[in-house]
Protein backbone atom coordinates (compact mmCIF):
# COMPACT_ATOMS: atom_id res chain seq x y z
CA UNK A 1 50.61 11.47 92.55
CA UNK A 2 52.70 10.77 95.53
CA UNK A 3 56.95 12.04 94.71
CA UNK A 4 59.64 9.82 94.80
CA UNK A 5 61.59 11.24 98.63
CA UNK A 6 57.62 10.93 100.17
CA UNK A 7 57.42 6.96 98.94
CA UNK A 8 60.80 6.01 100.35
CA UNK A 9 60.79 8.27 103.50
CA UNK A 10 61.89 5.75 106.47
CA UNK A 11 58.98 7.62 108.48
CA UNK A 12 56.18 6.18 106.57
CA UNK A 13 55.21 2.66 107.26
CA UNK A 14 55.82 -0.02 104.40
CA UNK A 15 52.59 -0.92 103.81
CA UNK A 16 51.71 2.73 102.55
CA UNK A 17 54.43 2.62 99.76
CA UNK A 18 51.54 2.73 96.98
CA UNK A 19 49.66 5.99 97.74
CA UNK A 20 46.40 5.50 97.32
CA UNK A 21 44.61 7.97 95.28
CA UNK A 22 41.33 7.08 96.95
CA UNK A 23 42.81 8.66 100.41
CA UNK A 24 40.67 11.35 101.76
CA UNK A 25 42.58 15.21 101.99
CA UNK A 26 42.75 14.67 106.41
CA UNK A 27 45.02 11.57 105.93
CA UNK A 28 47.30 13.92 103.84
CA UNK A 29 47.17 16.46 106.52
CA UNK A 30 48.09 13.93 109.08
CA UNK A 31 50.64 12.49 107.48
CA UNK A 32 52.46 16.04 106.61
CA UNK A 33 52.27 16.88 110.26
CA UNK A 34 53.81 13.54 111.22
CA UNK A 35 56.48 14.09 108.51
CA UNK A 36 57.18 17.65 109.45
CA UNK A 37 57.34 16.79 113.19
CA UNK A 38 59.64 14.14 112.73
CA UNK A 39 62.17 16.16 110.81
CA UNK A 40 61.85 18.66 113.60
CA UNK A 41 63.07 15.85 115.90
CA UNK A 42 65.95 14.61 114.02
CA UNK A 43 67.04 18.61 113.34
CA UNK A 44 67.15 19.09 117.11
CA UNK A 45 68.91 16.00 117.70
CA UNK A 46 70.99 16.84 115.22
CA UNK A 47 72.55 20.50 116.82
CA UNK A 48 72.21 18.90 119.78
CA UNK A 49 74.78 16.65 119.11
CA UNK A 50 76.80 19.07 117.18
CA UNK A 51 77.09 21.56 120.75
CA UNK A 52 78.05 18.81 122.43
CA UNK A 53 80.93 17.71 119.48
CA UNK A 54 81.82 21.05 119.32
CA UNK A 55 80.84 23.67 122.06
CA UNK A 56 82.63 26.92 120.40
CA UNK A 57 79.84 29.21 119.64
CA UNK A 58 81.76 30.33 116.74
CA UNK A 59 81.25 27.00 115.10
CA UNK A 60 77.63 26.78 115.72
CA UNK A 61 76.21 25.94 112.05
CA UNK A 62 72.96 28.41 113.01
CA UNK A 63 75.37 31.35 113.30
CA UNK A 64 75.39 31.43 109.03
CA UNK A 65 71.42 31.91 109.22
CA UNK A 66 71.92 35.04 111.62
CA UNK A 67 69.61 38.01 109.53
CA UNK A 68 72.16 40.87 111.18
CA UNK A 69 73.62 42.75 108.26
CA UNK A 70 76.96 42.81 107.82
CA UNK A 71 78.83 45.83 107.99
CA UNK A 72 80.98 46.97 104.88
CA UNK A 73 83.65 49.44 105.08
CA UNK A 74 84.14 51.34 102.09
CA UNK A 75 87.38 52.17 100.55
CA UNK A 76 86.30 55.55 99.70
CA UNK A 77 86.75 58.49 101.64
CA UNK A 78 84.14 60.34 100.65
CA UNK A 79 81.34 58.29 102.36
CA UNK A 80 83.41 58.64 105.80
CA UNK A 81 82.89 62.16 105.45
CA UNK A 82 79.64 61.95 103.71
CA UNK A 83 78.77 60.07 107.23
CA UNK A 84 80.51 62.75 109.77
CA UNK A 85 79.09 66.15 107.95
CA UNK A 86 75.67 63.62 108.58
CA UNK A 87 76.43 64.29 111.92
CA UNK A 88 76.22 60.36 112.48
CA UNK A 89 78.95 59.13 114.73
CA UNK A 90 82.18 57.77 113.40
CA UNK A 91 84.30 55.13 115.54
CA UNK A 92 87.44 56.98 116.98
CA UNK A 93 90.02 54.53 114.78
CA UNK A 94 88.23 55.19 111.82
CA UNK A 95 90.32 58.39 109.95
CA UNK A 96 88.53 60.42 107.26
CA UNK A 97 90.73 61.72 104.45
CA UNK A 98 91.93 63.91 103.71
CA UNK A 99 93.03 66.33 106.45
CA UNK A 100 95.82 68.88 107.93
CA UNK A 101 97.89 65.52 108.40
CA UNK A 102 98.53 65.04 104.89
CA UNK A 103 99.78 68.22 103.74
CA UNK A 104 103.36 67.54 103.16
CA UNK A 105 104.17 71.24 104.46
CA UNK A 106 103.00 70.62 107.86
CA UNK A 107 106.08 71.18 110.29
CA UNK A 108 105.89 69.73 114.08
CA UNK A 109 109.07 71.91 114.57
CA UNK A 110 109.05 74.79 116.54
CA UNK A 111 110.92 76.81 114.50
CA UNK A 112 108.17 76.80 111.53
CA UNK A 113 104.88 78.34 112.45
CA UNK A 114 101.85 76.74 112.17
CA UNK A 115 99.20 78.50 110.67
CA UNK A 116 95.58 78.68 110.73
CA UNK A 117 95.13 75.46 113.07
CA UNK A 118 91.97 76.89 114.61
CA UNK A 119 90.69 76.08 111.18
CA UNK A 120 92.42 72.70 110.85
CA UNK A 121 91.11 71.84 114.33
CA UNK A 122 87.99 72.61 113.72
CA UNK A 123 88.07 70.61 110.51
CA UNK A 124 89.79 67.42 111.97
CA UNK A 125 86.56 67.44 114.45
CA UNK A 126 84.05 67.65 112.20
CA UNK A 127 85.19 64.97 110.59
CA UNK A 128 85.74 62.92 113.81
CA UNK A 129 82.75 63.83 115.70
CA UNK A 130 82.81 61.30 118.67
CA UNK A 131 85.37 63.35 119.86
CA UNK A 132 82.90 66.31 120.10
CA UNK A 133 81.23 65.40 123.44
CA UNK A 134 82.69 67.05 126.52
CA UNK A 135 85.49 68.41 124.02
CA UNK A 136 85.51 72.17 126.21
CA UNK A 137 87.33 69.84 129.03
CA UNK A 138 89.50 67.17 127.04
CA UNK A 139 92.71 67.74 128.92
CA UNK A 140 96.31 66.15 127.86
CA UNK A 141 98.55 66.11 130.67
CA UNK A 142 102.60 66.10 129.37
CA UNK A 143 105.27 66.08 131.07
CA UNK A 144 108.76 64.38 130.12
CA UNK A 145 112.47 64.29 131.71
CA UNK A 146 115.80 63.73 130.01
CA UNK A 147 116.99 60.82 127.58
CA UNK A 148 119.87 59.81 129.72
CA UNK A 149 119.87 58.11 133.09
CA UNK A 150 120.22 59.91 136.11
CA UNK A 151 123.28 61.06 137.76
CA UNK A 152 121.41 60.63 141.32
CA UNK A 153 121.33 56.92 142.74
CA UNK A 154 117.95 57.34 143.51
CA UNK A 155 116.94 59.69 140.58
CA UNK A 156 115.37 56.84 138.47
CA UNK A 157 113.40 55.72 141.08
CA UNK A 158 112.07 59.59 142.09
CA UNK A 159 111.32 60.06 138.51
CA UNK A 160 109.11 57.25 138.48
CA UNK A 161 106.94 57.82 141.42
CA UNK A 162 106.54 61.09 139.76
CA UNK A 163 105.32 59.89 137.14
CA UNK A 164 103.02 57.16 138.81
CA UNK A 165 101.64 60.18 140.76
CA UNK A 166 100.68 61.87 136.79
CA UNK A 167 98.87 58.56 135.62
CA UNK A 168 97.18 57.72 138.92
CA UNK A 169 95.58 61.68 138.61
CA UNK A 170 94.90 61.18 135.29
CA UNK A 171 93.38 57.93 135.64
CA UNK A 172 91.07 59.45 138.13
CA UNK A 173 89.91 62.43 136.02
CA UNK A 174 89.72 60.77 132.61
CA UNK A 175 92.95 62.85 131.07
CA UNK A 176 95.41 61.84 128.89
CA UNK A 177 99.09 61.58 129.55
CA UNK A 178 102.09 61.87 127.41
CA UNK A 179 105.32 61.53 129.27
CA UNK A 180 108.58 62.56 126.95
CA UNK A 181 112.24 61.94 127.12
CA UNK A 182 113.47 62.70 123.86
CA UNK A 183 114.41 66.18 122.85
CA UNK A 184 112.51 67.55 120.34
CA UNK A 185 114.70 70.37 119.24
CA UNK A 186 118.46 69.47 119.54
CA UNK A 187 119.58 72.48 120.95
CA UNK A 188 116.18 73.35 123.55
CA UNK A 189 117.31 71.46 126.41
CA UNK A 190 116.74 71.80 129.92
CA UNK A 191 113.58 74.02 131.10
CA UNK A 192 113.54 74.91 127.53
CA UNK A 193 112.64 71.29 125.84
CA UNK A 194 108.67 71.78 127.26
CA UNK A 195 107.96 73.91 124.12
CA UNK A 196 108.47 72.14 121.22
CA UNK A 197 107.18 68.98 123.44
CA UNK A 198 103.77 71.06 124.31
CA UNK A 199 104.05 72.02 120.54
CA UNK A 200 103.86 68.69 118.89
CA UNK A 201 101.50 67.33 121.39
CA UNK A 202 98.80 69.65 120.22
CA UNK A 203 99.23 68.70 116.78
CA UNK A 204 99.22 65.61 117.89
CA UNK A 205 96.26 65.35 119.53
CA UNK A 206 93.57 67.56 117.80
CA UNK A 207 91.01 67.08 119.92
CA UNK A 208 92.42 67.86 123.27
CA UNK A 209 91.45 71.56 124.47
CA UNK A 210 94.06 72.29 126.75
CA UNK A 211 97.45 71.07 126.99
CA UNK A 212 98.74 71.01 130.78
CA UNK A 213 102.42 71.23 130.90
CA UNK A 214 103.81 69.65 134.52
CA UNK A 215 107.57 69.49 135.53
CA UNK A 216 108.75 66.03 136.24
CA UNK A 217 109.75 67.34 139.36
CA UNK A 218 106.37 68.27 140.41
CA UNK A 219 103.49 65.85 142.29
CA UNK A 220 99.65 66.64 142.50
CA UNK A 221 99.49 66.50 146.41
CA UNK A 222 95.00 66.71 145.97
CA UNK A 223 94.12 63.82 143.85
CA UNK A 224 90.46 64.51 143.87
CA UNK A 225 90.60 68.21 142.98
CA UNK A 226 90.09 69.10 139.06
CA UNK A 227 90.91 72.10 137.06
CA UNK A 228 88.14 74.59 137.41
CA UNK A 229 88.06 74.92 133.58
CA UNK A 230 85.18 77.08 133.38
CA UNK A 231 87.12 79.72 135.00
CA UNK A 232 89.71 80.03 132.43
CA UNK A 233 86.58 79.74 129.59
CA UNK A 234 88.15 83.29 128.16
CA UNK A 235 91.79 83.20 128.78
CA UNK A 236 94.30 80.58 126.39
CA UNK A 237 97.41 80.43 129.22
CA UNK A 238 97.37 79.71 132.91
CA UNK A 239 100.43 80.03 135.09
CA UNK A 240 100.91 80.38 138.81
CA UNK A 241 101.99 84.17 139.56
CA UNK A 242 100.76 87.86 140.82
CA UNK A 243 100.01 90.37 138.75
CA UNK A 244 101.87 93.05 141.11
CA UNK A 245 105.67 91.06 141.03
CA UNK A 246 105.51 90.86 137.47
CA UNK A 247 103.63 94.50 135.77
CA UNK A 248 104.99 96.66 138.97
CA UNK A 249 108.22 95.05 140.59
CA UNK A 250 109.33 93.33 137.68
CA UNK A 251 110.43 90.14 139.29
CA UNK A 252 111.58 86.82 137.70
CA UNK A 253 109.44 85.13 140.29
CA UNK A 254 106.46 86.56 139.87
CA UNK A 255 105.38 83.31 137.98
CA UNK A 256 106.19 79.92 137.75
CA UNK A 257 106.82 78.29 134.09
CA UNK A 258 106.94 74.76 135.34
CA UNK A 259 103.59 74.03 135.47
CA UNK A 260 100.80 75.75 133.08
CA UNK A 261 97.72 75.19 130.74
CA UNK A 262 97.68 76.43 127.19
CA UNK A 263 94.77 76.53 125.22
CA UNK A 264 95.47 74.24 121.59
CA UNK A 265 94.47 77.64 119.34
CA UNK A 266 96.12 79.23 117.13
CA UNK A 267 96.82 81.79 119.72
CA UNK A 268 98.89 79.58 121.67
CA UNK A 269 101.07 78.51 118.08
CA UNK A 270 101.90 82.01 117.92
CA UNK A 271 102.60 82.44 121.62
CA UNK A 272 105.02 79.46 121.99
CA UNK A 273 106.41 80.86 118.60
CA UNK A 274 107.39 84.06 120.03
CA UNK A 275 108.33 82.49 123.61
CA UNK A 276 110.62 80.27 121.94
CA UNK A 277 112.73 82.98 120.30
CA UNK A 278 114.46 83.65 123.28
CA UNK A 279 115.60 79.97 123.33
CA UNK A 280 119.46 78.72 123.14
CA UNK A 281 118.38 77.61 119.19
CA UNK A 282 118.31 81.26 118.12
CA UNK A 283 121.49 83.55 117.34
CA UNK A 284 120.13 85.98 119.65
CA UNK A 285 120.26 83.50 122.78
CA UNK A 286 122.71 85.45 124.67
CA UNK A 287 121.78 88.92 123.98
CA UNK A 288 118.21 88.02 125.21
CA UNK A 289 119.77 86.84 128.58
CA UNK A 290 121.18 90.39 128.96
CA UNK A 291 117.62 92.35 128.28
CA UNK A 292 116.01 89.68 130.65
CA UNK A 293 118.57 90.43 133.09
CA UNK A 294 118.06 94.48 132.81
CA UNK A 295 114.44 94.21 133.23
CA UNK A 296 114.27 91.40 135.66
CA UNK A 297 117.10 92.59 138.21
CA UNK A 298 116.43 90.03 140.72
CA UNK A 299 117.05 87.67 137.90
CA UNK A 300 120.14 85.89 139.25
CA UNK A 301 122.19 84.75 136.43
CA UNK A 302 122.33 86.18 132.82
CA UNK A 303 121.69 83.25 130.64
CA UNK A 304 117.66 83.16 128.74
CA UNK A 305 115.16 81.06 130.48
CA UNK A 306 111.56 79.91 130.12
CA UNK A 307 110.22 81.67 132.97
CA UNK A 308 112.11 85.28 132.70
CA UNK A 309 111.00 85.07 128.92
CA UNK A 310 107.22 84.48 129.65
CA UNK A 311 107.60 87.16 131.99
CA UNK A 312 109.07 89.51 129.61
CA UNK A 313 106.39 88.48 127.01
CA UNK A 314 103.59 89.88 129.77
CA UNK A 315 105.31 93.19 130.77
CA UNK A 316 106.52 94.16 127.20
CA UNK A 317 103.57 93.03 124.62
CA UNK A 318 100.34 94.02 126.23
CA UNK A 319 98.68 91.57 123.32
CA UNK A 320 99.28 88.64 124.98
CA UNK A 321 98.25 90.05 128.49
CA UNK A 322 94.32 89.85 127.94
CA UNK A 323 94.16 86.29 127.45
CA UNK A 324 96.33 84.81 130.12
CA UNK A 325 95.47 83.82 133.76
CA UNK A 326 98.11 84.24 136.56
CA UNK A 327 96.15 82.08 138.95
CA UNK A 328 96.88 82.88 142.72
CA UNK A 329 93.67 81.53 144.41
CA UNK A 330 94.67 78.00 145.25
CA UNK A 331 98.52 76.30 145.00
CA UNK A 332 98.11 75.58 140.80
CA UNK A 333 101.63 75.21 141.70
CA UNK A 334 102.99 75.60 145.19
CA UNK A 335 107.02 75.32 146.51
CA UNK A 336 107.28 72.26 148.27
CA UNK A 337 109.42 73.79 151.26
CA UNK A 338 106.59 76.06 152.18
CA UNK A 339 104.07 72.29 152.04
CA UNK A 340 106.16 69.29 153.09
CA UNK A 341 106.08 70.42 156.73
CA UNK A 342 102.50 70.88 157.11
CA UNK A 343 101.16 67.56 155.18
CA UNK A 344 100.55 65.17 158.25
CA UNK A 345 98.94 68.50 160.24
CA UNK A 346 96.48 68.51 156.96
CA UNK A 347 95.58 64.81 157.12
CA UNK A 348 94.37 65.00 160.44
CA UNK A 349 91.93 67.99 159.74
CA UNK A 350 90.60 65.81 156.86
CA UNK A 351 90.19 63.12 158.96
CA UNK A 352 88.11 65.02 161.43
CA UNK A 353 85.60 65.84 158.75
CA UNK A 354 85.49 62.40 157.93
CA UNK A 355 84.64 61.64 161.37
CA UNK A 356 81.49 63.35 161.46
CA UNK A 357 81.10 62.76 157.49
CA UNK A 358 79.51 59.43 157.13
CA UNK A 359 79.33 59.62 153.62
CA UNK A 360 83.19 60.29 153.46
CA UNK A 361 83.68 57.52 155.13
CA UNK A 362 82.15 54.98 152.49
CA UNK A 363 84.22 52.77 150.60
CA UNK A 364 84.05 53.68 146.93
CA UNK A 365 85.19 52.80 143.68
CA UNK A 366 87.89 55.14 142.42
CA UNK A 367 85.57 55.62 138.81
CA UNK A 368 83.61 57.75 141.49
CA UNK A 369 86.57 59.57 143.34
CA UNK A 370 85.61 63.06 141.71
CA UNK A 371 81.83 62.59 142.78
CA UNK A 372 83.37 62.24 146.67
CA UNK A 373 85.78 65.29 146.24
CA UNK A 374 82.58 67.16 145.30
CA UNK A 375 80.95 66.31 148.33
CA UNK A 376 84.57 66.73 150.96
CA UNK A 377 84.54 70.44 149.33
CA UNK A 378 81.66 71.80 151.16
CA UNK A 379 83.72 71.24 154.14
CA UNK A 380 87.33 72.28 152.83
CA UNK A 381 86.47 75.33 150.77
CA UNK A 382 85.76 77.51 153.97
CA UNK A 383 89.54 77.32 154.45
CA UNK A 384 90.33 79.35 151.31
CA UNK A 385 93.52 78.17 149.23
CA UNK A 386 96.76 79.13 148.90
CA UNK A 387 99.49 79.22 151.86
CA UNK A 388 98.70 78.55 155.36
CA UNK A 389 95.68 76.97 154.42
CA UNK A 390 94.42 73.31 155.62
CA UNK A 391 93.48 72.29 152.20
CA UNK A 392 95.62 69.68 150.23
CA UNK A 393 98.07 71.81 148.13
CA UNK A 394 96.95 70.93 144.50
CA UNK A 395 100.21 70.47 143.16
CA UNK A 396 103.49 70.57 145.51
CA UNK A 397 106.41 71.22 143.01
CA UNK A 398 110.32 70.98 144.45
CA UNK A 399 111.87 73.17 142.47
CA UNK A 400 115.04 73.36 142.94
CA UNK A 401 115.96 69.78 144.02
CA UNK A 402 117.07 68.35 140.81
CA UNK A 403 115.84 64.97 141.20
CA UNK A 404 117.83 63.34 138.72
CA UNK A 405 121.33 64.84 138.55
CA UNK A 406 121.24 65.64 142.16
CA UNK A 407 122.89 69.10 141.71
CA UNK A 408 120.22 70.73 144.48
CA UNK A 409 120.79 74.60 145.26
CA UNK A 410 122.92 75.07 147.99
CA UNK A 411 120.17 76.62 150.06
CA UNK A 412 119.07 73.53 151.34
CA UNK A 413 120.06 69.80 151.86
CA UNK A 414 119.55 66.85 149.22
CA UNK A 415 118.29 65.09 151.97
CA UNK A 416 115.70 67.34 153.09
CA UNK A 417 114.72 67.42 148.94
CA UNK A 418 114.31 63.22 148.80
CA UNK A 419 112.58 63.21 152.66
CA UNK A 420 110.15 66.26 151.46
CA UNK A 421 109.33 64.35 147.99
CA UNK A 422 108.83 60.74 149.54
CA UNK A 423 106.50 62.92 152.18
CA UNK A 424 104.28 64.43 149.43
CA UNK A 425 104.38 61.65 147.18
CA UNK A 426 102.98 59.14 149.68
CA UNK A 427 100.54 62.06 151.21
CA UNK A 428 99.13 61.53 147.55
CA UNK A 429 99.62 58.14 147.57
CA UNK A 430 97.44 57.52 150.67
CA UNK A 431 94.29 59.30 149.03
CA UNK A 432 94.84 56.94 145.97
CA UNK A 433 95.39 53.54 147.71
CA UNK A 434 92.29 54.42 150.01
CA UNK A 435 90.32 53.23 147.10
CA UNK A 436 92.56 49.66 147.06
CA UNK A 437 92.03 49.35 150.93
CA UNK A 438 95.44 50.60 152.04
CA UNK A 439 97.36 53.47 153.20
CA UNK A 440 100.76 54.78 154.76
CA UNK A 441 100.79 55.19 157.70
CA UNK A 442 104.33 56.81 158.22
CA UNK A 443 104.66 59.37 155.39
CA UNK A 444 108.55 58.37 155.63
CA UNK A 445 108.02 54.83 154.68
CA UNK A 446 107.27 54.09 151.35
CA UNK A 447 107.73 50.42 151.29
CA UNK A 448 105.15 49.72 153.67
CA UNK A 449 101.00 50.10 153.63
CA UNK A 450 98.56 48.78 156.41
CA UNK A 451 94.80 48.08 155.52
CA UNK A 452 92.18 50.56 156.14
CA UNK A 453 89.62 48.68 158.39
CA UNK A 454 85.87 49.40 157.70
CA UNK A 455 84.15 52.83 158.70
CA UNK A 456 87.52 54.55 158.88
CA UNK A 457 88.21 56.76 160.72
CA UNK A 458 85.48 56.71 162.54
């Protein structure tokens, strides 16, 4: 017996609306295939129309047949970590609970110590274990400058190509940035507001391995060179100094506090802890000038700073001696009157390797700007580091200057201070923009760039 929606289908012909039960089992078959092809037809026609109607992809009417499962987030916290001890992993804005962050106790102050954060750390990863890949060289650059405007015309303006010259190296080697100008502690101002800054920002980001502290004042003058991280594999602090001028002549610049890496262990909390006690917060603030000032007797003025109290730290608590780095090698930080005058005698020695470098001379994208300083340093590293070499200073730092309110030291000019920065910061400028097609030609002129025609320099 033949259903109702087969006799009145308007693809069978009217003669056949009686079936006949008579009808041999191929006529059947024939006539399913014609059905079944027709509606086939009239489907097609059917989307076919409806992408034209509407052409948003979104809209299609297929996209509800799609056999993908759909992805359910559970409110319970117990499956995110269920899924990160799993070791499956977890996206990087998904947050397991709970954690060190809620613990109503935790302090981001510098005056409260932090206590077993190896152990938090360590926790906080496990739970977020994308993060675990290549942790050994996360790096979070910070640096910060003062809430107010600048005193200097021109301040504003030098603060921010400082700061361009931070994100453009971090940009290049994949580090973070955090850039501050609010004071942390009320009273820790000046050279001593980097502490509770460096402080917070390794609670703040768990994941990070080191911490690199860098003056505003200061410009990384070798864009393409990169922490050599495995060196410092068994040490938590690096600073630029000599062992001799601080353990034997006991001199205040023996180091330099303005730029450094710290470790994010709980050996640093405890460092920074202790450091910080000689800061203008504590009761003791003044009497700690004095005993800086007795052991330090180059020390010129009397009042507690950063860098005589790190200094102090070293010669009087052998504890904290084992596991920090006073890196002399290579300019981790170098004074910008001893680099300023050399910078266009450098470019032209790199531009004679590139010469006779063909592969220096290729254009590249600036994703791949690390792979290309890998290959220009079997050339450069015959010239050593350090002072009267022809490699690019790492960092060239102008201490001294006072950018912002102006108030240089009298041993030099403000003049030769904003020359010497626009010098270096364009000198870095030029190995950045190489990548855009452009450089400066005239160190002095900032405003202008000329393009870099092909095969240059050759």
């Amino acid at each position: 017996m033949v259903s109702q929606q087969e006799s009145s289908s308007p693809l069978r012909p009217t003669s056949m609306a009686k079936s006949n039960p008579n009808r041999s089992k191929s006529s059947y078959i024939t006539d399913s295939v014609l059905f079944v092809g027709g509606a086939m037809v009239a489907l097609l026609l059917f989307f076919a129309m409806w992408s034209f109607l509407n052409p948003n992809p979104l809209s299609n009417p297929l996209s509800s047949f799609s056999t993908k499962p759909k992805t359910e987030i559970s409110d319970d916290p117990s499956s995110l970590l269920k899924c990160a001890s799993s070791g499956q992993d977890l996206k990087p804005n998904i947050d397991p609970s709970p954690n060190f962050y809620d613990d109503p106790n935790l302090s981001y102050s510098i005056e409260k110590p932090m206590k077993n954060w190896d152990e938090k750390r360590r926790e906080w990863l496990r739970q977020h274990p994308s993060f675990g890949s290549g942790g050994r060289e996360r790096v979070l650059l910070v640096s910060g400058s003062q809430p107010e405007p600048c005193r200097n015309p021109i301040g504003d303006h030098l603060l921010l190509r400082f700061f361009k010259n931070k994100v453009d190296y971090c940009r290049i080697h994949g580090y973070d940035i955090f850039y501050n100008n609010n004071l942390f502690h009320p009273k820790m101002k000046t050279f001593w507001a980097k502490i509770p800054a460096v402080r917070s920002a390794m609670i703040a980001h768990p994941e990070a391995e080191w911490v690199y502290w860098v003056d505003s004042d200061a410009a990384f003058t070798d864009m393409e060179f990169k922490l050599p991280l495995e060196k410092y594999k068994d040490h938590n602090l690096i600073v630029h100094g000599w062992a001799h001028l601080i353990y034997e002549e006991h001199s205040w610049v023996g180091l330099n506090a303005g730029i450094f890496l710290i470790r994010n262990c709980q050996w640093s909390m405890d460092f920074m802890e202790k450091w910080a006690r000689m800061g203008p917060q504590t009761p003791q603030y003044n009497e700690w000038g004095k005993t800086q000032k007795t052991l330090f007797q180059d020390k010129l003025y009397p009042e507690s700073d950063d860098q005589t109290g790190l200094a102090y730290l070293l010669v009087k608590e052998e504890r904290w001696r084992e596991k920090v780095f006073l890196e002399s090698e290579y300019y981790f930080e170098g004074y910008w009157l001893d680099i300023v005058g050399t910078l266009e005698n450098i470019t032209e020695k790199y531009l004679k390797i590139e010469k006779g470098v063909d592969g220096l001379r290729r254009r590249h994208a600036e994703k791949v700007s690390e792979y290309y300083g890998e290959i220009r340093e079997e050339y450069v590293k015959v010239w050593g580091g350090g002072r009267g070499s022809f490699r690019r200073p790492f960092i060239t730092h102008f201490a001294g200057c006072q950018p912002c309110s102006g108030d240089h030291n009298e041993l030099f000019s403000g003049e030769s201070c904003w020359d010497g920065m626009q010098k270096a910061l364009n000198f870095a400028d030029n190995q950045v923009l190489r990548s855009f097609g452009f450089v400066h030609k005239n160190l002095l002129d900032s405003a202008a760039v000329s393009p870099v025609p092909f095969d240059f320099p050759a």
